[in-house]
C-alpha atoms as a PDB file:
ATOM      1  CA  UNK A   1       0.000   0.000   0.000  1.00  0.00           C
ATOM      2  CA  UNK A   2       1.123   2.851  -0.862  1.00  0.00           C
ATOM      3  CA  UNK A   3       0.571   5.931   2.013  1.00  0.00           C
ATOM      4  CA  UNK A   4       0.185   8.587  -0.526  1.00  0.00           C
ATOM      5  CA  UNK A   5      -3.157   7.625  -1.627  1.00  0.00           C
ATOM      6  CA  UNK A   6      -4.438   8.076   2.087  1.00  0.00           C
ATOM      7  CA  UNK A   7      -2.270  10.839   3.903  1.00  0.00           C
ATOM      8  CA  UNK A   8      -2.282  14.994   2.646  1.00  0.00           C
ATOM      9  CA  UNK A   9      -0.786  17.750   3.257  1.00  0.00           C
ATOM     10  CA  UNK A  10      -3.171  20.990   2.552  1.00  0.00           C
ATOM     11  CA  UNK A  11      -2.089  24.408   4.062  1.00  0.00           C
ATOM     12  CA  UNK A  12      -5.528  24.767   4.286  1.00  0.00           C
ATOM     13  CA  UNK A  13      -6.006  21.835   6.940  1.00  0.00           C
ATOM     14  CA  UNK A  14      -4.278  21.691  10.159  1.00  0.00           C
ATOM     15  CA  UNK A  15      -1.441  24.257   9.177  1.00  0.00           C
ATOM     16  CA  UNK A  16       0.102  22.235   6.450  1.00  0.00           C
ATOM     17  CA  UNK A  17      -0.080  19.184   8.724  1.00  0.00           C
ATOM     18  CA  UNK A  18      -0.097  15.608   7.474  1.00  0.00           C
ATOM     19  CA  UNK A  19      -3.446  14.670   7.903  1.00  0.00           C
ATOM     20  CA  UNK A  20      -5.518  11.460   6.676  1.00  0.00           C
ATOM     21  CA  UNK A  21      -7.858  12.017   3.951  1.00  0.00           C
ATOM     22  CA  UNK A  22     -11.121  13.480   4.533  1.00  0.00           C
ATOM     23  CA  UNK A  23     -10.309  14.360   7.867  1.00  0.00           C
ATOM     24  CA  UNK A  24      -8.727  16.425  10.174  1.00  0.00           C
ATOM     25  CA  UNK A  25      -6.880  14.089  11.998  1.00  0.00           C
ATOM     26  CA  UNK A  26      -3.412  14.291  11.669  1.00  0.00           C
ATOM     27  CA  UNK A  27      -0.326  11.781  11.183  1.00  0.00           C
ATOM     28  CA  UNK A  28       1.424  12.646  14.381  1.00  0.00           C
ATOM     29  CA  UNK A  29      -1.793  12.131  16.753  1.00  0.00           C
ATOM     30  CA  UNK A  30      -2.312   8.646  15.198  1.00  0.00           C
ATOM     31  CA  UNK A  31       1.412   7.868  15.638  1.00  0.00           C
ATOM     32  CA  UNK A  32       1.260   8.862  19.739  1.00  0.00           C
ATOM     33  CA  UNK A  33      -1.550   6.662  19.913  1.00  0.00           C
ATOM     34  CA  UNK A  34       0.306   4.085  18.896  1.00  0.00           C
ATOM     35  CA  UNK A  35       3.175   5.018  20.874  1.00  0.00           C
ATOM     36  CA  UNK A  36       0.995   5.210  23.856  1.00  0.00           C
ATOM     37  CA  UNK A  37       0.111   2.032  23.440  1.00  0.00           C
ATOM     38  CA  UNK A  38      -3.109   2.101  21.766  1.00  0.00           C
ATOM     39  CA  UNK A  39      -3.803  -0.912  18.809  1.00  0.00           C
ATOM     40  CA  UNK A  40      -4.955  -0.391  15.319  1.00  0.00           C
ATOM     41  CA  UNK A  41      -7.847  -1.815  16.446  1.00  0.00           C
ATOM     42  CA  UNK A  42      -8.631   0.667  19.289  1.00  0.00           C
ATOM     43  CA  UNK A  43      -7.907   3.390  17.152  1.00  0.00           C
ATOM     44  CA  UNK A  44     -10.299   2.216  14.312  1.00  0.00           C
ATOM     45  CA  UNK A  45     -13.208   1.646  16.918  1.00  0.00           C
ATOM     46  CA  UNK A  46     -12.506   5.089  18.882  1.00  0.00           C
ATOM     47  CA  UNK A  47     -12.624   6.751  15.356  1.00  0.00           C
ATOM     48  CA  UNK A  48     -15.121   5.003  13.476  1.00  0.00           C
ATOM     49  CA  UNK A  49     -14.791   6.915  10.422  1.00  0.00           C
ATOM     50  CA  UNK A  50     -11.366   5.645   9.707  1.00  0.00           C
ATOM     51  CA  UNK A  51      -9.514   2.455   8.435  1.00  0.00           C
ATOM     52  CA  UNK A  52      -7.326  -0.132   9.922  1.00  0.00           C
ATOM     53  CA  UNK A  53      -5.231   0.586   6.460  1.00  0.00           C
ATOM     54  CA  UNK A  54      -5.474   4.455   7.309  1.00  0.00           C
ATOM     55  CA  UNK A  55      -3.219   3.497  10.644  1.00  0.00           C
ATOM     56  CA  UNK A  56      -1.254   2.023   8.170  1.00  0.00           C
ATOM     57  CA  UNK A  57      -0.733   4.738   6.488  1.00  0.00           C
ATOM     58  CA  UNK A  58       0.568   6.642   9.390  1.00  0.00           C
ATOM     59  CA  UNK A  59       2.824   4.630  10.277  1.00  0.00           C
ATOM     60  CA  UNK A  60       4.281   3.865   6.390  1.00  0.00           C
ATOM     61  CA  UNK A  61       4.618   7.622   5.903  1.00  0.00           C
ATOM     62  CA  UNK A  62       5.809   8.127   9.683  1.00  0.00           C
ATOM     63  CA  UNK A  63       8.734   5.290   8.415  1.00  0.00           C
ATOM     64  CA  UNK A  64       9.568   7.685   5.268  1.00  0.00           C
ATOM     65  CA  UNK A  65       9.971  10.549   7.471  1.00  0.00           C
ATOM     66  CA  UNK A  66      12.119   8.725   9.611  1.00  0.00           C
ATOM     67  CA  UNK A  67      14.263   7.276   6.588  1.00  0.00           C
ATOM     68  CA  UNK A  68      15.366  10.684   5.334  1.00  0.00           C
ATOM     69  CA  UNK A  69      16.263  12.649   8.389  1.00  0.00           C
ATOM     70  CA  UNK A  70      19.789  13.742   8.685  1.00  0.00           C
ATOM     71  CA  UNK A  71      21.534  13.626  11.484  1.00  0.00           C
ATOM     72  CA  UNK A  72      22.796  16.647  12.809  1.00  0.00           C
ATOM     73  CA  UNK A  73      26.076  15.015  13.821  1.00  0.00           C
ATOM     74  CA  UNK A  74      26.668  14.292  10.347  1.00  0.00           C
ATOM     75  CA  UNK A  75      28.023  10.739  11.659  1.00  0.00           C
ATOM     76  CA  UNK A  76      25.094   8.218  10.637  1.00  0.00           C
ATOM     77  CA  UNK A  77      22.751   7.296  12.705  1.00  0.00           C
ATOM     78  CA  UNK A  78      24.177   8.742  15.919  1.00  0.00           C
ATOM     79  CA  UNK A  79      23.091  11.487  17.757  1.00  0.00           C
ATOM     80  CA  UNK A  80      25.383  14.353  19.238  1.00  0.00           C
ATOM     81  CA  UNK A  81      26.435  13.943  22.617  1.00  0.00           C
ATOM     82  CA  UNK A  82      24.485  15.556  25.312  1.00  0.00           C
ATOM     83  CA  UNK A  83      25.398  19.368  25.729  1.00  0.00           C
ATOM     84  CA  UNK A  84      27.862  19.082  23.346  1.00  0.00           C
ATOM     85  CA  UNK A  85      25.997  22.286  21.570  1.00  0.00           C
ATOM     86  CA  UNK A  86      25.813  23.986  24.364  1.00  0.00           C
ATOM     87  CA  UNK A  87      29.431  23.912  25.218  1.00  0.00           C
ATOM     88  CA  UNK A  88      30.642  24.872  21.905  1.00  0.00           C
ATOM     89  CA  UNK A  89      28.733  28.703  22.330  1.00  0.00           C
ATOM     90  CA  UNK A  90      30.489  31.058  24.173  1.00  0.00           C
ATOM     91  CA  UNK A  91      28.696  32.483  27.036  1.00  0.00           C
ATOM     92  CA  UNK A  92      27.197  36.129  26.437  1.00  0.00           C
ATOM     93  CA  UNK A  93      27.397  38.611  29.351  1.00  0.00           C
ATOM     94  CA  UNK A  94      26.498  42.148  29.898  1.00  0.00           C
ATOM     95  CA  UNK A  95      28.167  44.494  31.090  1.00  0.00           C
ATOM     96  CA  UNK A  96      27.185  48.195  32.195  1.00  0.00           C
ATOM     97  CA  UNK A  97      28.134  50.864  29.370  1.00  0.00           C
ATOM     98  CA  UNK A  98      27.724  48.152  26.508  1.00  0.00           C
ATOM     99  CA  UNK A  99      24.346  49.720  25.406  1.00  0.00           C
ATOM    100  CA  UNK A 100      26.293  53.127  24.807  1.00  0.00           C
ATOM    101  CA  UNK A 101      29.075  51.849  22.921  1.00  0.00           C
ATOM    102  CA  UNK A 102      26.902  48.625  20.984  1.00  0.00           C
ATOM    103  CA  UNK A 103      29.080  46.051  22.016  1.00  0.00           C
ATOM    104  CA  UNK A 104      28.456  42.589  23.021  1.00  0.00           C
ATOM    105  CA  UNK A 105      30.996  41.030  25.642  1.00  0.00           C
ATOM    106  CA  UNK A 106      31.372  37.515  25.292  1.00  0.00           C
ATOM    107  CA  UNK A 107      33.302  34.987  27.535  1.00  0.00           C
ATOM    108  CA  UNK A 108      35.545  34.906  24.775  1.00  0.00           C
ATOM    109  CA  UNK A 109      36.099  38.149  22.901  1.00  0.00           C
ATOM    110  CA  UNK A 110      34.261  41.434  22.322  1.00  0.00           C
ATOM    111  CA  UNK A 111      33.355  42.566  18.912  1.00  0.00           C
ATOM    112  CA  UNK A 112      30.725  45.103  17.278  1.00  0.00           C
ATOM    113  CA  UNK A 113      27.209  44.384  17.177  1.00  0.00           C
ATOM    114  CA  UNK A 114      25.455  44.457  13.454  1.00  0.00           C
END
């Protein structure tokens, strides 16, 4: 099955959200069902307008979502260390008279703000 003949995006419906067709209930809401621990079948009786293959759906186009992320590491799969962002910024500080002359002081250096 392919998800594309049961999952939309509209900016009309839901802010551009992936939604199933003819309805307003979106991709994500299904998925933390799911994740929640809810069954296809639960989902399909709470929401008797939809489909066991519309859960399907969410979770085949959930799966191609999933396929092409990137990393932000760069490095596969893996995921950057924890804090290892927030390390790597230099801490900003103020300092009195900065407003007067526009200049930032960081822990690091001072230069001219733009």
């Amino acid at each position: 099955m392919d998800w594309r003949e049961r999952i939309v995006i509209d900016p009309a419906v839901l802010v551009g959200k992936p939604v199933i067709r003819g309805t307003r209930i979106a991709v994500e809401f299904v998925i933390d069902l799911l994740g929640r621990g809810w069954t296809p079948e639960q989902i399909v009786r709470e929401f008797d307008h939809l489909a066991a293959e519309d859960v399907q759906a969410c979770l085949a186009y959930a799966g191609e979502v999933l396929k092409s992320e990137r990393t932000r590491s760069g490095r596969g799969t893996e995921a950057p260390p924890a804090g290892r962002d927030q390390a790597a910024r230099p801490k900003v500080t103020a300092r009195a008279g900065d407003a007067s002359t526009n200049v930032v002081r960081t822990s690091r250096r001072s230069r001219p703000c733009s």
